[in-house]
Protein backbone atom coordinates (compact mmCIF):
# COMPACT_ATOMS: atom_id res chain seq x y z
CA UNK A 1 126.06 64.93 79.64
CA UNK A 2 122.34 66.28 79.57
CA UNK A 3 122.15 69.85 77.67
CA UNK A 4 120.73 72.67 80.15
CA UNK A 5 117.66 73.09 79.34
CA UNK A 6 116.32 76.61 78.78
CA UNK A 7 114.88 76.86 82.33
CA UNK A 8 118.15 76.18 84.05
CA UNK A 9 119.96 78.42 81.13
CA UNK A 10 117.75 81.53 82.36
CA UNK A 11 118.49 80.79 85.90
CA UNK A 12 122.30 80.78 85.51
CA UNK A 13 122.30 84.14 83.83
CA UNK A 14 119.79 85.83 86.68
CA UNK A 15 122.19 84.43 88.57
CA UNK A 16 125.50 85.20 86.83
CA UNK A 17 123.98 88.70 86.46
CA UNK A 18 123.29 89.06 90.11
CA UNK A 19 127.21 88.70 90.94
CA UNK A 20 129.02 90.59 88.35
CA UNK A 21 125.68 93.63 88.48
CA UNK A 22 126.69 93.44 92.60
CA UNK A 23 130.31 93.51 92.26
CA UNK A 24 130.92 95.90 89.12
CA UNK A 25 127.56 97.98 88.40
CA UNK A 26 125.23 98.07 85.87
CA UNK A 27 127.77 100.25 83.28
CA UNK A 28 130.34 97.67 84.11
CA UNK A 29 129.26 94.55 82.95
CA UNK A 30 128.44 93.09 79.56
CA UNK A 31 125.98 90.81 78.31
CA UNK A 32 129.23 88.43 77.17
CA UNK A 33 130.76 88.67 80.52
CA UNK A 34 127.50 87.52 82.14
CA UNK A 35 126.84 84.51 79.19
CA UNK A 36 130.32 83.53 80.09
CA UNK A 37 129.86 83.52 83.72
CA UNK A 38 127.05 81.84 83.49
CA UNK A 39 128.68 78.94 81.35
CA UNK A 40 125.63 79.75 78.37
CA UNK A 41 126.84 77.86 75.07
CA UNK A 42 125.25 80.78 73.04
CA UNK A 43 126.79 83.93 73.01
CA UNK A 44 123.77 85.82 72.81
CA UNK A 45 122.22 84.06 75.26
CA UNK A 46 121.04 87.11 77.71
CA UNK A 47 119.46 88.64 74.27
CA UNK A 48 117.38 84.94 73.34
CA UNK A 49 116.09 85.11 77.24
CA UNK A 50 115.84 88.47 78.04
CA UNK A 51 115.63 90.64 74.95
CA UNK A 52 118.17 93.23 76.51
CA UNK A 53 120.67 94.11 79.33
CA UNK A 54 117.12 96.04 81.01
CA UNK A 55 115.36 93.31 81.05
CA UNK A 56 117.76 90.85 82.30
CA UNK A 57 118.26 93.43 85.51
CA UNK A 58 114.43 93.46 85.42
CA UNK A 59 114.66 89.64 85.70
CA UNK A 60 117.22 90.25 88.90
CA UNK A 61 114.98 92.58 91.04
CA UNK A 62 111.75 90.15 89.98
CA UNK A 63 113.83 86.95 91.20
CA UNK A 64 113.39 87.79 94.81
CA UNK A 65 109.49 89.46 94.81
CA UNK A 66 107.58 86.20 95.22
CA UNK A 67 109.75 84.92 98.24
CA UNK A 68 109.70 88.16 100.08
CA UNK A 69 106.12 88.83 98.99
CA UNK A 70 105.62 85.24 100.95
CA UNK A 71 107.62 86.56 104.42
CA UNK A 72 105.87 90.20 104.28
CA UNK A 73 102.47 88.24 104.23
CA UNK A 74 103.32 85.68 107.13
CA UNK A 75 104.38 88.63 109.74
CA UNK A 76 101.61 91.17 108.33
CA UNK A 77 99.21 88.21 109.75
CA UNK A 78 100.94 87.69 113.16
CA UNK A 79 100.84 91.75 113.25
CA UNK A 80 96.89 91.40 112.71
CA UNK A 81 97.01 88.66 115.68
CA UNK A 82 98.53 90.93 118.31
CA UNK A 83 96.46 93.73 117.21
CA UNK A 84 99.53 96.07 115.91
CA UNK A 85 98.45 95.73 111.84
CA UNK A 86 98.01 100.30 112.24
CA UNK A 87 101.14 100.37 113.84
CA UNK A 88 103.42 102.43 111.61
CA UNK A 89 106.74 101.15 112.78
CA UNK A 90 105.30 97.69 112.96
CA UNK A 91 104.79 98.12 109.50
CA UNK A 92 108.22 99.70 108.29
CA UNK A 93 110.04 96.64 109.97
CA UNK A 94 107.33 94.37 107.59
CA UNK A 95 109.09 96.86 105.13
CA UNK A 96 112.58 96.40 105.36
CA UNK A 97 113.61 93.68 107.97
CA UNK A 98 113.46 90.53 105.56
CA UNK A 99 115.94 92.43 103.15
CA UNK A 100 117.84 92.90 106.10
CA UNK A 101 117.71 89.44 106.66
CA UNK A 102 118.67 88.48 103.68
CA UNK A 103 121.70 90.32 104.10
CA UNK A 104 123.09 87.64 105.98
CA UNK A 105 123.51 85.25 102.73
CA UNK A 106 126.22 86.76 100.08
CA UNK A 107 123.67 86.40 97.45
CA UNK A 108 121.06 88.36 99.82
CA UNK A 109 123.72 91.14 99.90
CA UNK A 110 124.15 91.54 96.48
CA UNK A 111 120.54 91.89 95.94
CA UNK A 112 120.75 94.53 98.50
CA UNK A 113 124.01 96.69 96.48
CA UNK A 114 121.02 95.82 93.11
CA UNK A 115 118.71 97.47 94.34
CA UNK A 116 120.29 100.54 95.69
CA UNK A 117 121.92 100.84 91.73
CA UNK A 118 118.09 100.66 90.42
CA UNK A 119 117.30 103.62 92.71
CA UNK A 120 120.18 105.74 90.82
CA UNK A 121 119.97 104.71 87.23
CA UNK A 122 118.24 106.71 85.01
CA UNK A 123 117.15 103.68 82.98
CA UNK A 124 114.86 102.24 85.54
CA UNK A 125 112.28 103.65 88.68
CA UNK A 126 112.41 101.41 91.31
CA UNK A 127 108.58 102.84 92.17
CA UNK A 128 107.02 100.90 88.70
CA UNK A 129 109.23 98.03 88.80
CA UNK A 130 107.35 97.04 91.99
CA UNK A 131 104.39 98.43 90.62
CA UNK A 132 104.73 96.36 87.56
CA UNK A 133 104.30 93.24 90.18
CA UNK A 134 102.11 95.04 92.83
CA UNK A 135 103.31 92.43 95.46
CA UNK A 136 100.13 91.72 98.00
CA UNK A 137 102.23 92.63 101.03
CA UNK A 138 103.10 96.06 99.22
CA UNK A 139 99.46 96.70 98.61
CA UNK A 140 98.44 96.16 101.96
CA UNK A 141 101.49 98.11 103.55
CA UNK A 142 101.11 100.91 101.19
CA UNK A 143 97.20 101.06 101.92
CA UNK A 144 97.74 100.97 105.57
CA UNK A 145 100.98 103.31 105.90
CA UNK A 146 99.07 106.30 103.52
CA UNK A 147 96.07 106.21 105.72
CA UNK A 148 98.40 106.34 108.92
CA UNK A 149 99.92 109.52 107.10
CA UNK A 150 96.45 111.19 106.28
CA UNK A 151 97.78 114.43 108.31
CA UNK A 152 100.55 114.97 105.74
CA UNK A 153 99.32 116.48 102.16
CA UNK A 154 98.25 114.42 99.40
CA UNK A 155 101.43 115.28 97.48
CA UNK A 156 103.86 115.02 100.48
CA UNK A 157 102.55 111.83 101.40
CA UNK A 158 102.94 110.60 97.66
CA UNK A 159 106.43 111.62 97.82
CA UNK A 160 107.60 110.54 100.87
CA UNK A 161 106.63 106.98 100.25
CA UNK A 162 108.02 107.61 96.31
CA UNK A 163 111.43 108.32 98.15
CA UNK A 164 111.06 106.15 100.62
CA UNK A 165 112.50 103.29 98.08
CA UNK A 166 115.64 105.21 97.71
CA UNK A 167 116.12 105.53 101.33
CA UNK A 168 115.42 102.18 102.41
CA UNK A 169 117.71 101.37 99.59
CA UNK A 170 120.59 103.11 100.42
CA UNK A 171 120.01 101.67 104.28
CA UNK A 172 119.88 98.48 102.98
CA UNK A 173 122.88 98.69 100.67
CA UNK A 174 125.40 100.26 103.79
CA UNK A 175 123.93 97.63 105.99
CA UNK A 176 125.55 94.90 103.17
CA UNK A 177 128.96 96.50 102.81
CA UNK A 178 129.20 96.74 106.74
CA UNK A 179 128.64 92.95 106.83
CA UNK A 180 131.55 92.38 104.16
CA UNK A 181 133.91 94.37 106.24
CA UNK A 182 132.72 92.20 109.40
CA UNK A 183 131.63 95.96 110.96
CA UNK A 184 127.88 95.37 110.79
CA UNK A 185 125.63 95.23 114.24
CA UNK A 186 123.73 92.03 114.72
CA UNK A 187 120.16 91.89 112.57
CA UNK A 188 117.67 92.62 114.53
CA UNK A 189 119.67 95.89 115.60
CA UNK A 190 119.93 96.81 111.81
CA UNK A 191 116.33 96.40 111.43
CA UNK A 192 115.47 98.50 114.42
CA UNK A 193 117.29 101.48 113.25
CA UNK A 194 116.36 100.98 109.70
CA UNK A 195 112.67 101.14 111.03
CA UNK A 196 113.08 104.47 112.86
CA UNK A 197 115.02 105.71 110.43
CA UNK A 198 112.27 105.27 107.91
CA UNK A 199 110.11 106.13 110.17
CA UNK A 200 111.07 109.51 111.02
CA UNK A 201 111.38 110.18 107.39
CA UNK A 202 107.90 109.57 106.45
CA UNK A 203 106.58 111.24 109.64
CA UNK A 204 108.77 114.64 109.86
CA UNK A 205 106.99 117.66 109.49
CA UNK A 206 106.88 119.25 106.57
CA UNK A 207 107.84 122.43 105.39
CA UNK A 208 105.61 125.05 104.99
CA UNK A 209 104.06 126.38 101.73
């Protein structure tokens, strides 16, 4: 039998990682655990690929970037076509509706309950992790939602789309556990209230000074 090579060994534990991060949480899991689950020969695998236990949850939330990246792009350019590319809730749904999607694969799901765990550990801010990437769609969406919110102060504004991670987040994760207990409504309703959700959010009116 052909040896994995190290390619296929880094998959497996991004991939081991993904389910026992999803199921347990990030103070729950070990780098063993996930070297075993990922049937690695080496013991210290995860530290030979991935340095650390950070960087091979780093390696998680990066797995997905360049395929969602790819979706956000394709339905930013049919929102230019119909002439709806300012629309603010046309945007949100670029946002959040192919991680809703997503949700409808197991493995999408537990990149959804990954995510939310990034937004609440103290270790990592889910803000420069995308940053670190700076995704074309997120460029774009960020541009174009910040000048839609040029009535809002500079440092409300900043904050509001800071938080807006965590919120979508959270969204996200409920939306996931609904679907495992067979509760959930269809997609496209999911992505319509996550998109006015999010929407209000970023346009309430903010308190005065």
């Amino acid at each position: 039998m052909d040896r994995p090579n190290r390619s296929d060994t880094r998959s497996a534990l991004i991939e081991a990682a993904e389910r026992l991060l999803a199921a347990r949480g990030f103070g729950g899991v070990t780098a063993v655990e996930i070297t075993k689950e990922a049937n690695a020969r080496n013991n210290s695998a995860v530290r030979y690929h991935f340095g650390s236990m950070e960087n091979l949850i780093r390696a998680v939330f990066e797995s997905r970037l360049e395929a969602l990246d790819a979706v956000r792009m394709e339905q930013l350019s049919a929102l230019d076509q119909t002439g709806a590319g300012e629309d603010l809730p046309r945007l949100i749904d670029v946002i959040i509706r192919p991680l809703i999607d997503a949700c409808s694969t197991k493995s999408g799901r537990r990149y959804a309950l990954i995510l939310n765990q990034l937004t609440t550990d103290p270790r990592f801010d889910l803000e420069e992790l995308v940053g670190d990437h700076r995704p074309k769609s997120i460029a774009i969406l960020t541009e174009r939602i910040e000048h839609l919110l040029a009535n809002l102060p500079v440092d409300i504004r900043k904050a509001r789309l800071r938080q807006l991670n965590s919120v979508a987040a959270t969204l996200l994760a409920d939306h996931a556990r609904q679907i495992e207990r067979g509760v959930a409504p269809n997609i496209d309703q999911a992505a319509r209230e996550a998109t006015v959700t999010l929407t209000a959010f970023l346009t309430a009116p903010h308190a005065p000074f």
